[in-house]
C-alpha atoms as a PDB file:
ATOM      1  CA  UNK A   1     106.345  77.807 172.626  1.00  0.00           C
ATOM      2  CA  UNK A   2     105.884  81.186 171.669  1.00  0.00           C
ATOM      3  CA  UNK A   3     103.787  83.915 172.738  1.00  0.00           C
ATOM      4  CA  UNK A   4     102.831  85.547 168.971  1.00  0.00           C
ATOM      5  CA  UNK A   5     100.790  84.162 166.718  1.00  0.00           C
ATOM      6  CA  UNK A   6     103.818  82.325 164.429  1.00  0.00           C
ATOM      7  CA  UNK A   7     103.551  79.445 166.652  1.00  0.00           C
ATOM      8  CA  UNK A   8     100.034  78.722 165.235  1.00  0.00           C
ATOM      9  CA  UNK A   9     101.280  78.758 161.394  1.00  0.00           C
ATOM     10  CA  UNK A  10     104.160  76.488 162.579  1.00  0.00           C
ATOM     11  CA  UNK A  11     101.507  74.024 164.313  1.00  0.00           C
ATOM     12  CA  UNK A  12      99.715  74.054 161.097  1.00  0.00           C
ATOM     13  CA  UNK A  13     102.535  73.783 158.923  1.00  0.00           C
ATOM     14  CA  UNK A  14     104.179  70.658 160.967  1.00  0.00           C
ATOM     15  CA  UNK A  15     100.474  69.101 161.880  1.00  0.00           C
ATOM     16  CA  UNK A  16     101.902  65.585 160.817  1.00  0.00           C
ATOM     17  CA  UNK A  17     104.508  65.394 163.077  1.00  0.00           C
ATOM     18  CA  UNK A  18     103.628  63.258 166.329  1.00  0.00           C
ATOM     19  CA  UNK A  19     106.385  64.231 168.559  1.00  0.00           C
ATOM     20  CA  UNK A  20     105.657  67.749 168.436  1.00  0.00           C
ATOM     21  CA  UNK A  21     103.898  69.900 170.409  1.00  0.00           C
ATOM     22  CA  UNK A  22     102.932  74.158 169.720  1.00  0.00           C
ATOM     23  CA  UNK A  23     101.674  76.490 172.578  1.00  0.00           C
ATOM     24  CA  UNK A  24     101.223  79.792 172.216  1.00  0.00           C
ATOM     25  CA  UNK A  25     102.795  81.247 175.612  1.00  0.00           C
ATOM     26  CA  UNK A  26     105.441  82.849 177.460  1.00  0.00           C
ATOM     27  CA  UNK A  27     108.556  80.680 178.120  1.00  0.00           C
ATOM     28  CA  UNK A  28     109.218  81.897 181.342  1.00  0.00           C
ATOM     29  CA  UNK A  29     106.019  80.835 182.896  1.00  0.00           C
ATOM     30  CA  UNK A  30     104.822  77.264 181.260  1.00  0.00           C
ATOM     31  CA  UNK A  31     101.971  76.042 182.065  1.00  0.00           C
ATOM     32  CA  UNK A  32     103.899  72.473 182.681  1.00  0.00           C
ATOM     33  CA  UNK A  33     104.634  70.113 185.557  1.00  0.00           C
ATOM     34  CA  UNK A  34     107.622  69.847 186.992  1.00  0.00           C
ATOM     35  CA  UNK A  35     110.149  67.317 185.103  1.00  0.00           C
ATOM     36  CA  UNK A  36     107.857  66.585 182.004  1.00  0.00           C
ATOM     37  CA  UNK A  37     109.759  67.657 178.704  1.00  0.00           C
ATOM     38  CA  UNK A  38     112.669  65.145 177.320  1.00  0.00           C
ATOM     39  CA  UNK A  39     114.390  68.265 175.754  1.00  0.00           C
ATOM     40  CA  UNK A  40     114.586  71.747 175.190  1.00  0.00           C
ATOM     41  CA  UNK A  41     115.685  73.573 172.271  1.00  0.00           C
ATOM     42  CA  UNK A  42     116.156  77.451 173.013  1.00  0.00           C
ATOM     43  CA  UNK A  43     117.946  78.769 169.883  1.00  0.00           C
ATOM     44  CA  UNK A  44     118.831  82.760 169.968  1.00  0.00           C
ATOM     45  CA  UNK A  45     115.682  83.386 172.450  1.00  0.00           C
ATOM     46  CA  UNK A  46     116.475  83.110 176.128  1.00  0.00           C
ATOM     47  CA  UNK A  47     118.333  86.919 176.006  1.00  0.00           C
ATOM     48  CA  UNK A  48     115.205  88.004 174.082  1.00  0.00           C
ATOM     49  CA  UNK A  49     113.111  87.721 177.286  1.00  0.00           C
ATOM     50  CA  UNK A  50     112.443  89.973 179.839  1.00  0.00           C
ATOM     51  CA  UNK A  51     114.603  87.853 182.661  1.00  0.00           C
ATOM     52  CA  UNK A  52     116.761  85.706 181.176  1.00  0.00           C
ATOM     53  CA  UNK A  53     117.927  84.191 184.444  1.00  0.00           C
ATOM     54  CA  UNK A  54     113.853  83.518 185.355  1.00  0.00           C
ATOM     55  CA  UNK A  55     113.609  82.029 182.335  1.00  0.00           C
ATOM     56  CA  UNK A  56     116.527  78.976 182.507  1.00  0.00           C
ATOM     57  CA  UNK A  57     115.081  78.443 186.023  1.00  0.00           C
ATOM     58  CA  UNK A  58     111.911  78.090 184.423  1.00  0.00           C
ATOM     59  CA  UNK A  59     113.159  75.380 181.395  1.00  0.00           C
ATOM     60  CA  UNK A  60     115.084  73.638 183.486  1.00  0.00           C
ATOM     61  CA  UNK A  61     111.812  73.264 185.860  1.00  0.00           C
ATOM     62  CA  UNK A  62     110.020  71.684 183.696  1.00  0.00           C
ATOM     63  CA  UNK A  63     112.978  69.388 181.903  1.00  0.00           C
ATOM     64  CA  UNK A  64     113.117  65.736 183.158  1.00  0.00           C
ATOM     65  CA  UNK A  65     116.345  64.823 185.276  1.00  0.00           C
ATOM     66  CA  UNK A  66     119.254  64.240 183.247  1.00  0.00           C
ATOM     67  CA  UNK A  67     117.989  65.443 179.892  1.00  0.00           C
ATOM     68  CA  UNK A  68     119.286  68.086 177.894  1.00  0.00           C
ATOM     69  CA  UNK A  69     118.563  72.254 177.328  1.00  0.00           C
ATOM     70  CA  UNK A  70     120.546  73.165 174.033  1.00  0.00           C
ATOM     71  CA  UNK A  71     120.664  76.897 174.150  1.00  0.00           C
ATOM     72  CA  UNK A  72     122.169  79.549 171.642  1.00  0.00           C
ATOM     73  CA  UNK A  73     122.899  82.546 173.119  1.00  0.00           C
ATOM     74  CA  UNK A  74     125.570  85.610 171.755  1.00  0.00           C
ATOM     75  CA  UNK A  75     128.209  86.754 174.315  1.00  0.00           C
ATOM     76  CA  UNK A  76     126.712  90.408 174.623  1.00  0.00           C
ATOM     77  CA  UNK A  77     124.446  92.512 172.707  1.00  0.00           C
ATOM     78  CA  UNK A  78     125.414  96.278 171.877  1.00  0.00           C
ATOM     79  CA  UNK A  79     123.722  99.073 174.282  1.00  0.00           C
ATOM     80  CA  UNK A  80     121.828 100.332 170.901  1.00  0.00           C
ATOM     81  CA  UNK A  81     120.987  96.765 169.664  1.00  0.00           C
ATOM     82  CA  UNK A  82     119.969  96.054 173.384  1.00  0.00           C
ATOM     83  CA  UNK A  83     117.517  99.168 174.082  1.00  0.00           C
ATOM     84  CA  UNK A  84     116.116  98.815 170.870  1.00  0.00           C
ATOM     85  CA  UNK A  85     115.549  94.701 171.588  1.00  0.00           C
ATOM     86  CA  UNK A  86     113.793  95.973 174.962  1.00  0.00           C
ATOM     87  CA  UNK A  87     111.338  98.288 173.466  1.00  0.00           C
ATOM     88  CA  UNK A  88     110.399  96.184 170.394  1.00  0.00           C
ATOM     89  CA  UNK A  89     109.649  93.418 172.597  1.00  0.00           C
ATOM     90  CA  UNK A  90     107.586  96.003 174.580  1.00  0.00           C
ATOM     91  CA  UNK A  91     105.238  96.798 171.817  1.00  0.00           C
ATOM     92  CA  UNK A  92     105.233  93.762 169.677  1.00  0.00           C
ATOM     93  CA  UNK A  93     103.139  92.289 172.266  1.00  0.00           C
ATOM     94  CA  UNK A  94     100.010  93.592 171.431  1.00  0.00           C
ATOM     95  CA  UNK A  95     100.476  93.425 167.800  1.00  0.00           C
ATOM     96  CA  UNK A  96      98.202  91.414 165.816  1.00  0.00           C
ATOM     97  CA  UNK A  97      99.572  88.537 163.603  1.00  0.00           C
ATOM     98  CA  UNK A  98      99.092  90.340 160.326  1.00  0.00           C
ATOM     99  CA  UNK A  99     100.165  93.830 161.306  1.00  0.00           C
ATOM    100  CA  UNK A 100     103.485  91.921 162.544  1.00  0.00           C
ATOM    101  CA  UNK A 101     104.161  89.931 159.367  1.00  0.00           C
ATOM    102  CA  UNK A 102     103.773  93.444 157.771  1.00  0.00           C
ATOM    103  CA  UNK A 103     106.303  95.492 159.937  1.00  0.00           C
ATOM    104  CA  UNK A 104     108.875  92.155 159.795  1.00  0.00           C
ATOM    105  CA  UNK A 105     108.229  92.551 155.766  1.00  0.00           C
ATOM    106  CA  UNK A 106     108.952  96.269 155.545  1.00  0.00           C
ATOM    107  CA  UNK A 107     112.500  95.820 158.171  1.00  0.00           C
ATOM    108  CA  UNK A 108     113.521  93.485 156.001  1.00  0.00           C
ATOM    109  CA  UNK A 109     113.143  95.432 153.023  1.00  0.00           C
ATOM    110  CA  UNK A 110     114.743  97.793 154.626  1.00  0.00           C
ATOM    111  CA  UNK A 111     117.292  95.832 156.042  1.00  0.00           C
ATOM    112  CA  UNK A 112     118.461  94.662 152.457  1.00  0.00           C
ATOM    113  CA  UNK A 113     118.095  98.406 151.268  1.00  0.00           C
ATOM    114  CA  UNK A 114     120.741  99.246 153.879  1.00  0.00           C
ATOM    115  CA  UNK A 115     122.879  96.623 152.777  1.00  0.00           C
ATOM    116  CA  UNK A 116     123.026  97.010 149.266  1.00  0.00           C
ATOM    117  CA  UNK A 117     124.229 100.806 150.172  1.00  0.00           C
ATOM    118  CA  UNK A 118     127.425  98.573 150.993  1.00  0.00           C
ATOM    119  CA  UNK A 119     128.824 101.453 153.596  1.00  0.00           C
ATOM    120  CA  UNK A 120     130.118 101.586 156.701  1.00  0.00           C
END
């Protein structure tokens, strides 16, 4: 579940697999029964969302009893990496799918830019 558009190309691009299921959505309100998934994978997300805490509640809600959530999280984010995580997530909302793959294209670029400065 994800609530831009790259869930869609990964339904597409994993159509063949039967145990798999893509929704387009916000993690911390599923549109799930209680107890219903066999297992959760949450890898490097849950501290991406607006309440982190809501959203656990919220996996663990709809997880059967006595299965498994395997979560990645990091310890703590920097204030600067943490404010700037806040307000991306604020406008990448409304962002079409295309305009997105186009901003993520140029960061990147100018992510390896930065690095090949090799400076502190």
């Amino acid at each position: 579940m994800d609530f831009s558009d790259a869930v869609l190309i990964a339904a597409e691009k994993y159509n063949n697999r039967k145990n798999l299921l893509f929704i387009k959505g916000d993690i911390s309100d599923t549109p799930f029964l209680d107890s219903i998934i066999d297992y959760v994978v949450c890898d490097q997300v849950l501290m991406q969302t607006e309440n982190p805490e809501k959203t656990l509640k919220e996996l663990v809600r709809i997880l059967k009893q006595g299965e498994q959530i395997a979560c990645n999280v990091y310890a703590k984010k920097a204030l600067p990496r943490e404010l700037l995580d806040n307000h991306f997530r604020k406008i990448v909302k409304g962002i079409k799918h295309e305009d997105l793959w186009n901003m993520a294209t140029q960061l990147t670029e100018l992510g390896r830019i930065l690095s090949n400065l090799k400076i502190d």
